[in-house]
C-alpha atoms as a PDB file:
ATOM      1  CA  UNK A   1      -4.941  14.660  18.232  1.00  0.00           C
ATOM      2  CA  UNK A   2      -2.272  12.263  19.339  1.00  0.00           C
ATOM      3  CA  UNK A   3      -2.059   8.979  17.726  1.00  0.00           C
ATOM      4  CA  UNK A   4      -2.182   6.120  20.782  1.00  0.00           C
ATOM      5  CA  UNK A   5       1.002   3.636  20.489  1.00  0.00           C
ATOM      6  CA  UNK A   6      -0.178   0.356  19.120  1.00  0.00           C
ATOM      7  CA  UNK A   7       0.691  -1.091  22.270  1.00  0.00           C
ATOM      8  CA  UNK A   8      -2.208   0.700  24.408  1.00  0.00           C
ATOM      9  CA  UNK A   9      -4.444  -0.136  21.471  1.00  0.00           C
ATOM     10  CA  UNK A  10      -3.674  -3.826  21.154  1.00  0.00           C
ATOM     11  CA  UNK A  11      -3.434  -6.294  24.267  1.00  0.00           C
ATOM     12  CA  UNK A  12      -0.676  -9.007  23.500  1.00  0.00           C
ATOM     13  CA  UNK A  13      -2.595 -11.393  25.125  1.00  0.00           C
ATOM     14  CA  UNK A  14      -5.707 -11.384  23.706  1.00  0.00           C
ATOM     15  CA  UNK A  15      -6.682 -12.500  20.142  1.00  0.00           C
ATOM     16  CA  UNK A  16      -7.617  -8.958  18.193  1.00  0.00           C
ATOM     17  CA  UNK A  17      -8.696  -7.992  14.489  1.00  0.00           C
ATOM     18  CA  UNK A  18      -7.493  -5.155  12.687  1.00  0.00           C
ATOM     19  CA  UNK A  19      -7.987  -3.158   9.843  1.00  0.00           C
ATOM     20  CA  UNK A  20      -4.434  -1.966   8.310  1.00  0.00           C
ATOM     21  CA  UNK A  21      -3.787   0.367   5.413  1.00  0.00           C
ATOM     22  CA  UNK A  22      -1.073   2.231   4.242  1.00  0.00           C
ATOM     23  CA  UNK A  23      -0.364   5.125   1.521  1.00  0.00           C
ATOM     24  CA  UNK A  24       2.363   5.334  -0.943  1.00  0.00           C
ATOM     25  CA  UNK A  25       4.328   8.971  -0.977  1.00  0.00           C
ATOM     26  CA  UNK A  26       2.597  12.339  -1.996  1.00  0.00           C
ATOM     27  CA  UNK A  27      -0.444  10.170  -2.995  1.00  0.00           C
ATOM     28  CA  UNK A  28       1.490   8.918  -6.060  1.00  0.00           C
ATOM     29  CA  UNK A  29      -0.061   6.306  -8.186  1.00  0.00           C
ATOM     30  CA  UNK A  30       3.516   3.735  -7.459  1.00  0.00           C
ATOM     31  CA  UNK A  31       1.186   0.865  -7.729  1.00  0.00           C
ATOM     32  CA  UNK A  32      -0.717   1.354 -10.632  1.00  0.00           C
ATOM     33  CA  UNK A  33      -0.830   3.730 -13.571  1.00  0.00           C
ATOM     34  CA  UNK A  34       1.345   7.017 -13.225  1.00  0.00           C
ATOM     35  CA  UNK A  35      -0.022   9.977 -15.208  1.00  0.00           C
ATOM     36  CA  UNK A  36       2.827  11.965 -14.494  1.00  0.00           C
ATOM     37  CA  UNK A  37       5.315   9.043 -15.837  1.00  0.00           C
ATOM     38  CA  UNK A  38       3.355   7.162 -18.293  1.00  0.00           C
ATOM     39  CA  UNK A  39       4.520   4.277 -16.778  1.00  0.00           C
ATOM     40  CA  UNK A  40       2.208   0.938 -15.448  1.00  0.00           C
ATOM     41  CA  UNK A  41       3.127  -0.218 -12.561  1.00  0.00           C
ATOM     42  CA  UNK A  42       0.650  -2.602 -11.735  1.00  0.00           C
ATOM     43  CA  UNK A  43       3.568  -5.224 -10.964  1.00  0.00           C
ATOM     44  CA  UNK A  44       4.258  -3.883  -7.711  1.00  0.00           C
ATOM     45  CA  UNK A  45       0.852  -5.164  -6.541  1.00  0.00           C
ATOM     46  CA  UNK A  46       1.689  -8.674  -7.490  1.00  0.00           C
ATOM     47  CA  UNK A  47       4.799  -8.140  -5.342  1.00  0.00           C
ATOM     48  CA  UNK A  48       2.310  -6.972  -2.441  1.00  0.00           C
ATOM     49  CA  UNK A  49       0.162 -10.194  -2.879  1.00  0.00           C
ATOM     50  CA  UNK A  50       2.964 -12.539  -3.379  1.00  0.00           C
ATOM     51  CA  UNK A  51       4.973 -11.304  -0.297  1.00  0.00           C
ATOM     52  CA  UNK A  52       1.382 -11.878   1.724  1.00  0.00           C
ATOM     53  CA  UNK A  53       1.744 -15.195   0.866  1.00  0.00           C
ATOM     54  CA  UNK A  54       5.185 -15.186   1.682  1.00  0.00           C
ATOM     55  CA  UNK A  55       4.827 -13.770   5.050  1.00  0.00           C
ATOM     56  CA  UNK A  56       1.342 -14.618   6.357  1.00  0.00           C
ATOM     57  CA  UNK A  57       2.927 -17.379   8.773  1.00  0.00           C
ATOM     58  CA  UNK A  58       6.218 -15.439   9.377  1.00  0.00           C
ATOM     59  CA  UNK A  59       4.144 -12.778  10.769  1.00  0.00           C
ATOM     60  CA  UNK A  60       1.750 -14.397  13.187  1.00  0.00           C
ATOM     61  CA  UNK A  61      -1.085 -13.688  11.615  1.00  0.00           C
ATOM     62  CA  UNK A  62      -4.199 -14.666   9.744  1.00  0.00           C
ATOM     63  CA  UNK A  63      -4.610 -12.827   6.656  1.00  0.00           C
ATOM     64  CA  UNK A  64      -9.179 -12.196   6.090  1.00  0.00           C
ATOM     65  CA  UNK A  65      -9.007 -10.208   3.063  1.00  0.00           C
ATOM     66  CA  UNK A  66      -6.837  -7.428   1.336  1.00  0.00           C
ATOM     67  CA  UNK A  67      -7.227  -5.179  -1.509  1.00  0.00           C
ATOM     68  CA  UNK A  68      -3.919  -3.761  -3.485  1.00  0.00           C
ATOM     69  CA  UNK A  69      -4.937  -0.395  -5.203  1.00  0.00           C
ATOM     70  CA  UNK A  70      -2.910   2.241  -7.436  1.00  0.00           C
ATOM     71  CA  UNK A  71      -1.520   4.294  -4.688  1.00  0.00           C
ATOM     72  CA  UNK A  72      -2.745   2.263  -0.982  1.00  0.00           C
ATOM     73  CA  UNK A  73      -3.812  -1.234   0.105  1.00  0.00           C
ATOM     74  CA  UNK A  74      -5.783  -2.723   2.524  1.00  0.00           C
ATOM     75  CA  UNK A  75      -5.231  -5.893   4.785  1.00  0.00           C
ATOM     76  CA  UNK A  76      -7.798  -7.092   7.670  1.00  0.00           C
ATOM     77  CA  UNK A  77      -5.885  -9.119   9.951  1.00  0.00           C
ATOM     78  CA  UNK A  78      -6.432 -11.599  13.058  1.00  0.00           C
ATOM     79  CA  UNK A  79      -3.245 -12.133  15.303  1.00  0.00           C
ATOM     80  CA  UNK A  80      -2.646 -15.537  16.212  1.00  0.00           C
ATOM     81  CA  UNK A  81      -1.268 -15.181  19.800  1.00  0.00           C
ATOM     82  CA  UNK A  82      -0.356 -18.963  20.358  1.00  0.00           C
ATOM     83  CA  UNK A  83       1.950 -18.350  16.714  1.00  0.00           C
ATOM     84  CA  UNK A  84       3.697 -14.950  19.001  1.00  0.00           C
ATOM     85  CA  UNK A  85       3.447 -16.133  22.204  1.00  0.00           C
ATOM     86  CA  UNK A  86       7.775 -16.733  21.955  1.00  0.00           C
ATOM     87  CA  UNK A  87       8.654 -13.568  20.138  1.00  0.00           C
ATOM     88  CA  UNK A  88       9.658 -10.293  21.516  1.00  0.00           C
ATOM     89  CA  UNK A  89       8.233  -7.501  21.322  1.00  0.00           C
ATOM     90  CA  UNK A  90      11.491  -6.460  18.686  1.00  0.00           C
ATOM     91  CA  UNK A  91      10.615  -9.674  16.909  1.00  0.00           C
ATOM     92  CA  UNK A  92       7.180  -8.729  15.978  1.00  0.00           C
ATOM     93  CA  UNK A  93       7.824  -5.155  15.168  1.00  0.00           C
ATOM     94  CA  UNK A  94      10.358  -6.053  12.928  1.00  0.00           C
ATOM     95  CA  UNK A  95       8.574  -9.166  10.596  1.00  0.00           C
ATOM     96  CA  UNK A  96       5.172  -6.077  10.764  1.00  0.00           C
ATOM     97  CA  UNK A  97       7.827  -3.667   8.986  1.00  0.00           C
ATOM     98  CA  UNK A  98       8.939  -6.811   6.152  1.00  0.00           C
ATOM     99  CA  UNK A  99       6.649  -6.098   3.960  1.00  0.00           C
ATOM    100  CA  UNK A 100       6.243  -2.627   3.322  1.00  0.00           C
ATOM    101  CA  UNK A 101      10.417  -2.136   3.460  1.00  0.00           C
ATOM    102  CA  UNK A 102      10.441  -4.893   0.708  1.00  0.00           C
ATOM    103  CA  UNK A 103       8.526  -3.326  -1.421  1.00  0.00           C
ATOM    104  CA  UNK A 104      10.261   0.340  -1.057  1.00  0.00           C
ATOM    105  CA  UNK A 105      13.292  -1.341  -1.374  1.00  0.00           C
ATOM    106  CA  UNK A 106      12.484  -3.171  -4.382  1.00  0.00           C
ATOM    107  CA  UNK A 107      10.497  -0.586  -6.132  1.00  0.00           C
ATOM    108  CA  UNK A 108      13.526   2.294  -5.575  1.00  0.00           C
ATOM    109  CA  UNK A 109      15.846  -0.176  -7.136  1.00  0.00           C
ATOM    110  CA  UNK A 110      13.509  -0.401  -9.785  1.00  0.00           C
ATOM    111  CA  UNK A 111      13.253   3.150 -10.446  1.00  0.00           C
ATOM    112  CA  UNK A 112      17.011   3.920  -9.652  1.00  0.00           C
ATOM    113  CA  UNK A 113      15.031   6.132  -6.641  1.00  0.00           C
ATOM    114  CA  UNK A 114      16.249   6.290  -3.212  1.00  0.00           C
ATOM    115  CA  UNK A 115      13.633   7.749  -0.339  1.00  0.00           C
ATOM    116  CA  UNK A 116      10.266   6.652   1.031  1.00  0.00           C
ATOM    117  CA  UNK A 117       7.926   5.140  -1.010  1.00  0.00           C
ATOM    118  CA  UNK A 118       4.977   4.567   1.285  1.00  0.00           C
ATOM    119  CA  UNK A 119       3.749   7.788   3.324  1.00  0.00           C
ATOM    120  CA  UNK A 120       4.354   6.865   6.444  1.00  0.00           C
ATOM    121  CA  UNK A 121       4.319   3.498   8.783  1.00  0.00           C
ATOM    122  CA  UNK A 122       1.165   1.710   8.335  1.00  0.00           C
ATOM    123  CA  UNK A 123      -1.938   2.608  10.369  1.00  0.00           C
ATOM    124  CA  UNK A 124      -3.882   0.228  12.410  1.00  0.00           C
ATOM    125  CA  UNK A 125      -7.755   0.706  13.610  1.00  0.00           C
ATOM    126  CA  UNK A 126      -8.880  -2.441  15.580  1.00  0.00           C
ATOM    127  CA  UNK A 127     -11.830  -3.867  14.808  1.00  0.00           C
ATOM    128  CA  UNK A 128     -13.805  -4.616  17.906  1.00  0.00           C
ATOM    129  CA  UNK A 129     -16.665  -6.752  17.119  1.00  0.00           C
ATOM    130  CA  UNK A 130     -18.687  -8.439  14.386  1.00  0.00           C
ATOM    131  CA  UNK A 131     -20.516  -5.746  12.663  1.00  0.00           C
ATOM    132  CA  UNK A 132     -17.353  -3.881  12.734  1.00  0.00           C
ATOM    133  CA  UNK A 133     -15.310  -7.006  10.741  1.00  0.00           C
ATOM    134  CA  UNK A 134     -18.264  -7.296   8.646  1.00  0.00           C
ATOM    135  CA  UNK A 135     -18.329  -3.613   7.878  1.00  0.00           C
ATOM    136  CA  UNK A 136     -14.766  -3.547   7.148  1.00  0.00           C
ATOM    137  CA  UNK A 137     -14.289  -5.980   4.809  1.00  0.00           C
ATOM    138  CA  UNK A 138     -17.407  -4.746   2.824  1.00  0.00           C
ATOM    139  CA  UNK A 139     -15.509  -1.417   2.602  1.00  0.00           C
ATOM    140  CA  UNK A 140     -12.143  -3.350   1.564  1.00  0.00           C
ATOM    141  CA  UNK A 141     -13.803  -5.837  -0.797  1.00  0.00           C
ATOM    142  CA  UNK A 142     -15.935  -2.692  -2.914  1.00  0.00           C
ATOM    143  CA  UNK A 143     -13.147  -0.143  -2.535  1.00  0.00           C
ATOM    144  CA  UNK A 144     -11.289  -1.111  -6.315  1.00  0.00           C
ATOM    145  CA  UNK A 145     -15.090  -0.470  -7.663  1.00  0.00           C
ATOM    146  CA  UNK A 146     -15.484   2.912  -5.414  1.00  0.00           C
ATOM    147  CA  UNK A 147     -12.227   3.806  -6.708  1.00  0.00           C
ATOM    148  CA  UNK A 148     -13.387   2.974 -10.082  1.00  0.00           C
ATOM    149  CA  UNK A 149     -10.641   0.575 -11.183  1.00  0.00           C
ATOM    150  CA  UNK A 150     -13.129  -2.322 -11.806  1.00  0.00           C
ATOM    151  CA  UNK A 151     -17.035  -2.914 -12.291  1.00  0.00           C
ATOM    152  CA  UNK A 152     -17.670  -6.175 -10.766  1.00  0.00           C
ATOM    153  CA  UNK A 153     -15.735  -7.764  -7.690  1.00  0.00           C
ATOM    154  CA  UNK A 154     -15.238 -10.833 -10.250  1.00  0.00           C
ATOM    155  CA  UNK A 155     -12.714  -8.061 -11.850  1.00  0.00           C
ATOM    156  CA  UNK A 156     -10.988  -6.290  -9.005  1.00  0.00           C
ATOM    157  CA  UNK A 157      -7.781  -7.742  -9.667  1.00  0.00           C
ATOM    158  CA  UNK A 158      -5.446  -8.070  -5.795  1.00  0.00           C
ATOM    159  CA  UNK A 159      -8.166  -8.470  -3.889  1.00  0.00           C
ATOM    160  CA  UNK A 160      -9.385 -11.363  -1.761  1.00  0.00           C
ATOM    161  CA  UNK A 161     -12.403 -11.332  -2.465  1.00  0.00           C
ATOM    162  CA  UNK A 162     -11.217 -11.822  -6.071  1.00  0.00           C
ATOM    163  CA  UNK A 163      -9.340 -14.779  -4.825  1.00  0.00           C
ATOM    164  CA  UNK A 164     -12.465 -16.309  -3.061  1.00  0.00           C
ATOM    165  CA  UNK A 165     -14.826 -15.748  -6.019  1.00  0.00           C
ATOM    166  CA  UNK A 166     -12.187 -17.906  -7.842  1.00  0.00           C
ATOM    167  CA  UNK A 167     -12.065 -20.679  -4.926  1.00  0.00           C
ATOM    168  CA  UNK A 168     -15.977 -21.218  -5.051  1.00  0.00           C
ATOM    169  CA  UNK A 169     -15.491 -21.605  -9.216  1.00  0.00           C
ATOM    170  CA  UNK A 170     -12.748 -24.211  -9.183  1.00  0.00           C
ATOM    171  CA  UNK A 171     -13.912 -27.939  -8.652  1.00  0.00           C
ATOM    172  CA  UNK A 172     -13.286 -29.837  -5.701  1.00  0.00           C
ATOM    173  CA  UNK A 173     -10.976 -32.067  -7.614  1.00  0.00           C
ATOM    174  CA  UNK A 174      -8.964 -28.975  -8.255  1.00  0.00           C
ATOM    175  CA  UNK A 175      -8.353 -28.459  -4.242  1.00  0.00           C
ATOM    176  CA  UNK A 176      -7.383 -32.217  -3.968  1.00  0.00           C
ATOM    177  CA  UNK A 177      -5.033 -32.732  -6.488  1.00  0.00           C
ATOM    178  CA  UNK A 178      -3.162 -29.313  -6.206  1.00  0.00           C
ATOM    179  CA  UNK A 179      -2.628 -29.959  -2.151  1.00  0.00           C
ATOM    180  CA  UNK A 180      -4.660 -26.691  -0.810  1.00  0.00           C
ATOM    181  CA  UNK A 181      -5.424 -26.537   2.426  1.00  0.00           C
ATOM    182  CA  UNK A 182      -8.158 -27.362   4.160  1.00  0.00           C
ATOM    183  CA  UNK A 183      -9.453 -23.951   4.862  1.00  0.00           C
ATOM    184  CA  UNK A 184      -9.474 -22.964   0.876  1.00  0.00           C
ATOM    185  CA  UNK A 185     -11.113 -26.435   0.252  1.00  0.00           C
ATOM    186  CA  UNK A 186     -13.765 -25.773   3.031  1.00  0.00           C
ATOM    187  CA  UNK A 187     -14.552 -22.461   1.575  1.00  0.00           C
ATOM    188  CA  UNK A 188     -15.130 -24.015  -2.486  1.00  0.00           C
ATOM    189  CA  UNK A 189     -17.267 -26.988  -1.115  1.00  0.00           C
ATOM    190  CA  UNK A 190     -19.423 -24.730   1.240  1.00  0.00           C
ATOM    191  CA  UNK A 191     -19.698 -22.433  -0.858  1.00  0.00           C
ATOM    192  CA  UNK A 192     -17.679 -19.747  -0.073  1.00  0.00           C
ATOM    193  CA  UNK A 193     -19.973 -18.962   3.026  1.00  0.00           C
ATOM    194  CA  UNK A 194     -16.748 -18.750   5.316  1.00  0.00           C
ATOM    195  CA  UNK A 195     -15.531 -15.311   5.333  1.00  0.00           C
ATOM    196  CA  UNK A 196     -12.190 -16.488   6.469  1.00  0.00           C
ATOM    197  CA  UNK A 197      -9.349 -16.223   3.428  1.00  0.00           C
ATOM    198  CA  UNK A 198      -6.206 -17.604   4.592  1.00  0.00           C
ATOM    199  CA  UNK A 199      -3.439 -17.876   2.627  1.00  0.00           C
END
């Protein structure tokens, strides 16, 4: 079956959330530990997270949660139309494509490789209501324990949900004094009830 363009899947004008998820080459562990290699490359997610925080804004979006794994990641994502509303349509496919040409880039430098590195573009599935979101980022936040790379969500390393477990342990002076914002600070003195994880 045909794959529909993003662009009869997602209205411009309207605010949408998405699950997105791509796949490194031949379903090669380039993110993690390579049996074939010997080699750790665990690094490469820290890249991943690091240019998420690096391009959250740049991209128009809100970042809700994200898992890195050995050979794929995971992002759920909210546009933010008022951010887009001046960009072309050229503008916003080309800040989407930043991240994963970064890190091909990057990590063929690294190994002295030239070629793809992730599978192919990412994919997108739009996530239509609540349960959906809900569902979603249950599946992102336990797939490092499905995948059997952690026990506990306190240990799956690149993950948001890592990241909020860690917000709801530091203390509120923490928050104040290092200049968060408001959102992160909101989610440590509530709790972390919000599901929201911006970055």
């Amino acid at each position: 079956m045909v794959r529909l363009a993003r662009a009869e899947v997602y209205d411009s004008a309207e605010i949408a959330i998405a699950h997105v998820y791509n796949r490194t080459v031949r379903r090669c562990f380039l993110m993690g530990d390579d049996s074939v290699s010997g080699k750790n490359f665990d690094h490469r997610k820290v890249w991943i997270e690091e240019y998420l925080q690096q391009f959250a804004a740049a991209f128009g979006i809100d970042l809700l949660g994200f898992a890195i794994l050995s050979n794929h990641f995971h992002l759920i994502l909210r546009n933010r139309r008022d951010v887009v509303a001046t960009w072309d349509e050229r503008e916003v496919a080309r800040r989407w494509l930043m991240l994963c040409q970064r890190v091909a880039q990057r990590a063929n430098q690294e190994d002295d490789e030239s070629g793809r590195f992730f599978q192919d573009r990412y994919r997108a599935t739009r996530l239509v209501d609540e349960a959906s979101l809900l569902a979603c980022a249950a599946y992102v936040d336990l797939n490092p324990i499905r995948a059997a790379m952690c026990q506990t969500l306190e240990s799956s390393d690149h993950t948001s949900v890592q990241r909020r477990i860690e917000a709801i342990a530091m203390p509120r002076s923490f928050f104040l004094v290092h200049g968060y914002p408001k959102s992160q600070r909101h989610q440590a003195e509530c709790g972390g009830s919000d599901f929201l994880f911006l970055l």
